[in-house]
Protein backbone atom coordinates (compact mmCIF):
# COMPACT_ATOMS: atom_id res chain seq x y z
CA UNK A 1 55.03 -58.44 -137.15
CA UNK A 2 58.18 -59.08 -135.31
CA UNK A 3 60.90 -61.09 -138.06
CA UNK A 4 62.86 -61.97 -135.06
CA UNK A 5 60.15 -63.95 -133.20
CA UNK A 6 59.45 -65.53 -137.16
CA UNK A 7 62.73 -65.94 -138.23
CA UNK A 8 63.41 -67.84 -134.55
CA UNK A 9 64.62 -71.49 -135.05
CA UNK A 10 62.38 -74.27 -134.80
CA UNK A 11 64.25 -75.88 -132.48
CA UNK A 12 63.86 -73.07 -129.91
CA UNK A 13 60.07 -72.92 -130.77
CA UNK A 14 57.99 -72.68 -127.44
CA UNK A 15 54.53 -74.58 -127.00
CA UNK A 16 52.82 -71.41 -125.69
CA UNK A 17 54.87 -68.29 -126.77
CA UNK A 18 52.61 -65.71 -124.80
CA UNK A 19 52.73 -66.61 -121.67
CA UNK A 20 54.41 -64.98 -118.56
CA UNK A 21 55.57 -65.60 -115.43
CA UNK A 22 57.86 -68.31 -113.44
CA UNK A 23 57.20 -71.53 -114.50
CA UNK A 24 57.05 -74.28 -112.32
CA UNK A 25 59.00 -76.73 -114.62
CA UNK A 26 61.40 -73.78 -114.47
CA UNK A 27 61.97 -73.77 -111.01
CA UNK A 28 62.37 -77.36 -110.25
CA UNK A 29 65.19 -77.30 -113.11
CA UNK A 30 66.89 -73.87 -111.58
CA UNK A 31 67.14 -75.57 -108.18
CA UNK A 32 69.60 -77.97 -109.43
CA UNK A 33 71.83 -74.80 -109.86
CA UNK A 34 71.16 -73.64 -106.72
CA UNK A 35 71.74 -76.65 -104.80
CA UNK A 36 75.19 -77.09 -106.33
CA UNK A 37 76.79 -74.68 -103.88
CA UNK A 38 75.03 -76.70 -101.34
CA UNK A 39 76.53 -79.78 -102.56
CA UNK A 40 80.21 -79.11 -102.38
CA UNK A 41 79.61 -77.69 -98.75
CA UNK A 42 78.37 -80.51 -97.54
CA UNK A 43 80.46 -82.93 -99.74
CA UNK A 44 83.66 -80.92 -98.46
CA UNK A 45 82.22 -81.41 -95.02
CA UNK A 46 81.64 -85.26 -94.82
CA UNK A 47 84.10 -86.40 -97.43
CA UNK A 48 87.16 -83.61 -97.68
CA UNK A 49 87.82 -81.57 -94.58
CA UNK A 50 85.98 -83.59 -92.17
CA UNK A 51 83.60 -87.17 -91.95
CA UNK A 52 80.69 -85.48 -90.49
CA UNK A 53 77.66 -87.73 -91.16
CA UNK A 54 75.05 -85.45 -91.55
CA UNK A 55 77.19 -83.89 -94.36
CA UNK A 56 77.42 -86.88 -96.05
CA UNK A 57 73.72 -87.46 -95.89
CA UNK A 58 72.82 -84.05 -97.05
CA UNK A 59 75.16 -84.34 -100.09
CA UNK A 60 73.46 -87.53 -100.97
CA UNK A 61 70.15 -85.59 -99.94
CA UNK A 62 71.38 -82.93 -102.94
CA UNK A 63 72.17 -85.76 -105.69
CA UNK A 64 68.97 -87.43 -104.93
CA UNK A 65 67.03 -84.23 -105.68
CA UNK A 66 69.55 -83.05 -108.98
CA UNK A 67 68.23 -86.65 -109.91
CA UNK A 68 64.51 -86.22 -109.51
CA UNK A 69 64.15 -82.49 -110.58
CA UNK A 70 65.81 -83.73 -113.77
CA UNK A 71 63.66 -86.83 -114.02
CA UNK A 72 60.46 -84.32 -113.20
CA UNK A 73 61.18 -81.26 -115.19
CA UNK A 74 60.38 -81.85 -118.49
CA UNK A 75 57.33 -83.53 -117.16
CA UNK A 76 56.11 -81.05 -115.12
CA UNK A 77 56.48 -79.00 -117.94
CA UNK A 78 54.53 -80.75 -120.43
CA UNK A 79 52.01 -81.70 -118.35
CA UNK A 80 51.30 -77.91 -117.29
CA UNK A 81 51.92 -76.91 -120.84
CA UNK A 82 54.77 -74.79 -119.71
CA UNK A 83 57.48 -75.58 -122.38
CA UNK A 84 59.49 -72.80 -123.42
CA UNK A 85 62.91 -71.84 -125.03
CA UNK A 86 64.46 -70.81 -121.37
CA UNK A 87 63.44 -73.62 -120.14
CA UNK A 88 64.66 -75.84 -123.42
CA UNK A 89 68.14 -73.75 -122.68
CA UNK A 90 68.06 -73.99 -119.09
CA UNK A 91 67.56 -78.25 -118.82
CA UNK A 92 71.01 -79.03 -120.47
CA UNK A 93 72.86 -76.35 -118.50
CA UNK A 94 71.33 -77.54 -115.21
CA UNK A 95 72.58 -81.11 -115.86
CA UNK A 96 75.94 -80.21 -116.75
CA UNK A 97 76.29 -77.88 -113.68
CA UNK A 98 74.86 -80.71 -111.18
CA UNK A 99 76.78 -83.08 -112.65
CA UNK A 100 80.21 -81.66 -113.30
CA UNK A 101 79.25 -80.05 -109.77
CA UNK A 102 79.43 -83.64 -108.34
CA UNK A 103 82.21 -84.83 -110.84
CA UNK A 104 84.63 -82.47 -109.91
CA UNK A 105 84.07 -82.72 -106.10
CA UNK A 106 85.09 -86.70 -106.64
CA UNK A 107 88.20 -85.02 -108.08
CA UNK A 108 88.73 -83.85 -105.48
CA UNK A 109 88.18 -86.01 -103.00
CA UNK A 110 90.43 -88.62 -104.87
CA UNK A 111 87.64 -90.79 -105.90
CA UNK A 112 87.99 -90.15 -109.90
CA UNK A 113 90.12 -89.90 -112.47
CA UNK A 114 91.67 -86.67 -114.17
CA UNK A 115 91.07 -88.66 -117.50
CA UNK A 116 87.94 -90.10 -116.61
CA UNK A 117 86.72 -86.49 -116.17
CA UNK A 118 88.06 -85.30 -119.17
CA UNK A 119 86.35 -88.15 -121.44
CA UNK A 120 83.05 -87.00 -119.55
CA UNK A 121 84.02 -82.89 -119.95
CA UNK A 122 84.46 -83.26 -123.49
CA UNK A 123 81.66 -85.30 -125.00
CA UNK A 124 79.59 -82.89 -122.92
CA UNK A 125 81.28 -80.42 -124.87
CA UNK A 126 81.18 -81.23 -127.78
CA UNK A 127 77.37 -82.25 -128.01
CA UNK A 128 76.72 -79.15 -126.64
CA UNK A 129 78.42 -76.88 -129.02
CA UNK A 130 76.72 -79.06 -131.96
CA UNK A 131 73.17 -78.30 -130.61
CA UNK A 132 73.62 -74.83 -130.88
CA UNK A 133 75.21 -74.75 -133.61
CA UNK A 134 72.43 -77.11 -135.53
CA UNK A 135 69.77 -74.70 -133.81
CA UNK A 136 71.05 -71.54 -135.56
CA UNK A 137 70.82 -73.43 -138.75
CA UNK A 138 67.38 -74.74 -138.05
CA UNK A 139 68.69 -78.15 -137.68
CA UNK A 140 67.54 -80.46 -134.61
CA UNK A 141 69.67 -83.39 -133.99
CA UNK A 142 68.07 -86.22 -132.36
CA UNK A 143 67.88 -87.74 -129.27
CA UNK A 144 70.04 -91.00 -128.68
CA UNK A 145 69.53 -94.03 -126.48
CA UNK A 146 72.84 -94.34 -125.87
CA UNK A 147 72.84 -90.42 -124.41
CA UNK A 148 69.52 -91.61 -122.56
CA UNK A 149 71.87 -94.74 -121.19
CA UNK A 150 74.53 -92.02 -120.15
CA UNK A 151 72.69 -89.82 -117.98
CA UNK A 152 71.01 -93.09 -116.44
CA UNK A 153 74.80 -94.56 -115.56
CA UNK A 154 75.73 -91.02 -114.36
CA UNK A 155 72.71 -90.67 -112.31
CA UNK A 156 73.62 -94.36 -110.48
CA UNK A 157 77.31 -94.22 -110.35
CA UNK A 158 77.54 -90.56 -108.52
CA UNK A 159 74.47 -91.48 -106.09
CA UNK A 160 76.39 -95.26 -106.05
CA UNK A 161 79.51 -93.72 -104.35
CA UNK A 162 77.82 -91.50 -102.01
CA UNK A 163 75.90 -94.61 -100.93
CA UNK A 164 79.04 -96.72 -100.41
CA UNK A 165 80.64 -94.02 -98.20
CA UNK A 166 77.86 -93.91 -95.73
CA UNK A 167 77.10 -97.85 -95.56
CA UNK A 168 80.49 -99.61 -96.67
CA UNK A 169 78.82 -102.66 -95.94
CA UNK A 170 75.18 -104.02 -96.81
CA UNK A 171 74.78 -107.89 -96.07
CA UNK A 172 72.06 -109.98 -97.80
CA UNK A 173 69.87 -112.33 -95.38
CA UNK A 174 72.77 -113.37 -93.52
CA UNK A 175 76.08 -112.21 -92.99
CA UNK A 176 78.30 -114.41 -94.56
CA UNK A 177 77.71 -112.62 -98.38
CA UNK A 178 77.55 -108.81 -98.73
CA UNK A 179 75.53 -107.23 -101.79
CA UNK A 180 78.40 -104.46 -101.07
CA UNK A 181 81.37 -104.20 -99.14
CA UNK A 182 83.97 -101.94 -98.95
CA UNK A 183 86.35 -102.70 -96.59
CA UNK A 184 88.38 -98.79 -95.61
CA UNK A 185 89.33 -95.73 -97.55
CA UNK A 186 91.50 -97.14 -99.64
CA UNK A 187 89.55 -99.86 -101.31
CA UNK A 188 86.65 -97.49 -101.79
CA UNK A 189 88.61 -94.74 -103.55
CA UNK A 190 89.57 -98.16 -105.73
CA UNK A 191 85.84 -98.71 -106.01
CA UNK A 192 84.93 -95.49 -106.70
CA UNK A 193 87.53 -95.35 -109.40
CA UNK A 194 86.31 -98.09 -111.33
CA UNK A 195 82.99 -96.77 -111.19
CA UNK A 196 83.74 -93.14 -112.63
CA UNK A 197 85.89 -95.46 -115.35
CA UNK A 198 83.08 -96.86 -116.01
CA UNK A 199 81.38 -94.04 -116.60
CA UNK A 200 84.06 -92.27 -118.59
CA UNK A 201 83.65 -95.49 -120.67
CA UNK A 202 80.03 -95.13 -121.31
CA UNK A 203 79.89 -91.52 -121.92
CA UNK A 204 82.47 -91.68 -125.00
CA UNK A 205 80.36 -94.61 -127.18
CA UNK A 206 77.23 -91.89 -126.30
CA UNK A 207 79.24 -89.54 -127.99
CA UNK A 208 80.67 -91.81 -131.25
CA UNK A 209 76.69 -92.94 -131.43
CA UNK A 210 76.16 -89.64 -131.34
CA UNK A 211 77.89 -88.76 -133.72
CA UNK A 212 77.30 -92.06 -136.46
CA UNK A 213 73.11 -91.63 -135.37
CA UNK A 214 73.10 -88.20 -137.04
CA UNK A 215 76.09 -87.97 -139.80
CA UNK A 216 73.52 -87.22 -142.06
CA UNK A 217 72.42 -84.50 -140.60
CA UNK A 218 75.98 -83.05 -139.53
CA UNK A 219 76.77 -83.14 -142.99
CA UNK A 220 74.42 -80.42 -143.71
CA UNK A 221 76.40 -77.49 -141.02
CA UNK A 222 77.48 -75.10 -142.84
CA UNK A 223 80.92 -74.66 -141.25
């Protein structure tokens, strides 16, 4: 018998070790990396080097679809009983390249924060480095709402700010109130700002929840 396959973590243990092949769960979550390319084209397009519309729709087209593979993966995968340690491996590092992907285009762009992207880099990082770390030791650290909350406000602040550059201004029934309005460049970069503050703000209680929800268990790493 193969001791590496039994001494494997249970953390990393697949539902159906034996089976071959690309996975469709797979594929939905490896798209995410390959539209990120695709994203900062067209976000440098519409929002950078240029205001071309169709570039801004096709970057909100990509954050839509980072959004609903992510939303879809895990389901598709459990639902085709297709869940596997690549694919355990694969999820996390698909969200933070989609994400950061988008993050660091608002950088540039001047619609975020330095600091707000730091807060956001560095929970990421840290949770991260914990997982694995737990996982050698056969230790799984649970899930969090707050971390559930986080990826929720990420997921409607980035698509938020694509949607306010294409309509600045969305009236209710008549025009005299606005559900939105931004009125030029300026005040939307303002708007975005707060937004990605918010989200900066957000992200580190995930990570102090994080970190209170499983003390217990972190006190058990063998550093």
């Amino acid at each position: 018998m193969d001791t590496a396959a039994t001494d494997r973590p249970r953390a990393f243990a697949a539902a159906e070790p034996g089976r071959r092949g690309v996975r469709v769960a797979n594929l939905l979550t490896l798209s995410r990396i390959a539209l990120a390319p695709v994203f900062v084209w067209a976000f440098l397009q519409g929002h950078v080097d240029g205001h071309a519309r169709w570039a801004q729709w096709t970057a909100l087209a990509v954050s839509v679809s980072f959004e609903l593979t992510d939303a879809f993966d895990g389901w598709v995968a459990r639902r085709r009983n297709e869940v596997s340690d690549i694919g355990k491996l694969l999820d996390p590092l698909a969200d933070s390249i989609s994400r950061f992907t988008v993050f660091l285009c608002f950088l540039v762009a001047g619609y975020a924060s330095v600091w707000a992207l730091c807060v956001i880099f560095w929970r990421d990082s840290v949770v991260s480095i914990l997982r694995v770390v737990c996982a050698g030791q056969d230790i799984v650290l649970a899930a969090r709402t707050w971390g559930k909350a986080k990826a929720i406000v990420q997921a409607v602040a980035i698509n938020a700010i694509l949607v306010f550059g294409l309509v600045p201004s969305m009236p209710w029934w008549d025009s005299s109130w606005h559900v939105w309005q931004v009125e030029d460049a300026r005040h939307f970069r303002e708007v975005a700002h707060a937004i990605m503050w918010c989200v900066a703000a957000v992200t580190a209680v995930s990570l102090v929840d994080y970190l209170r929800g499983n003390r217990e268990i972190l006190r058990k790493i063998d550093l």
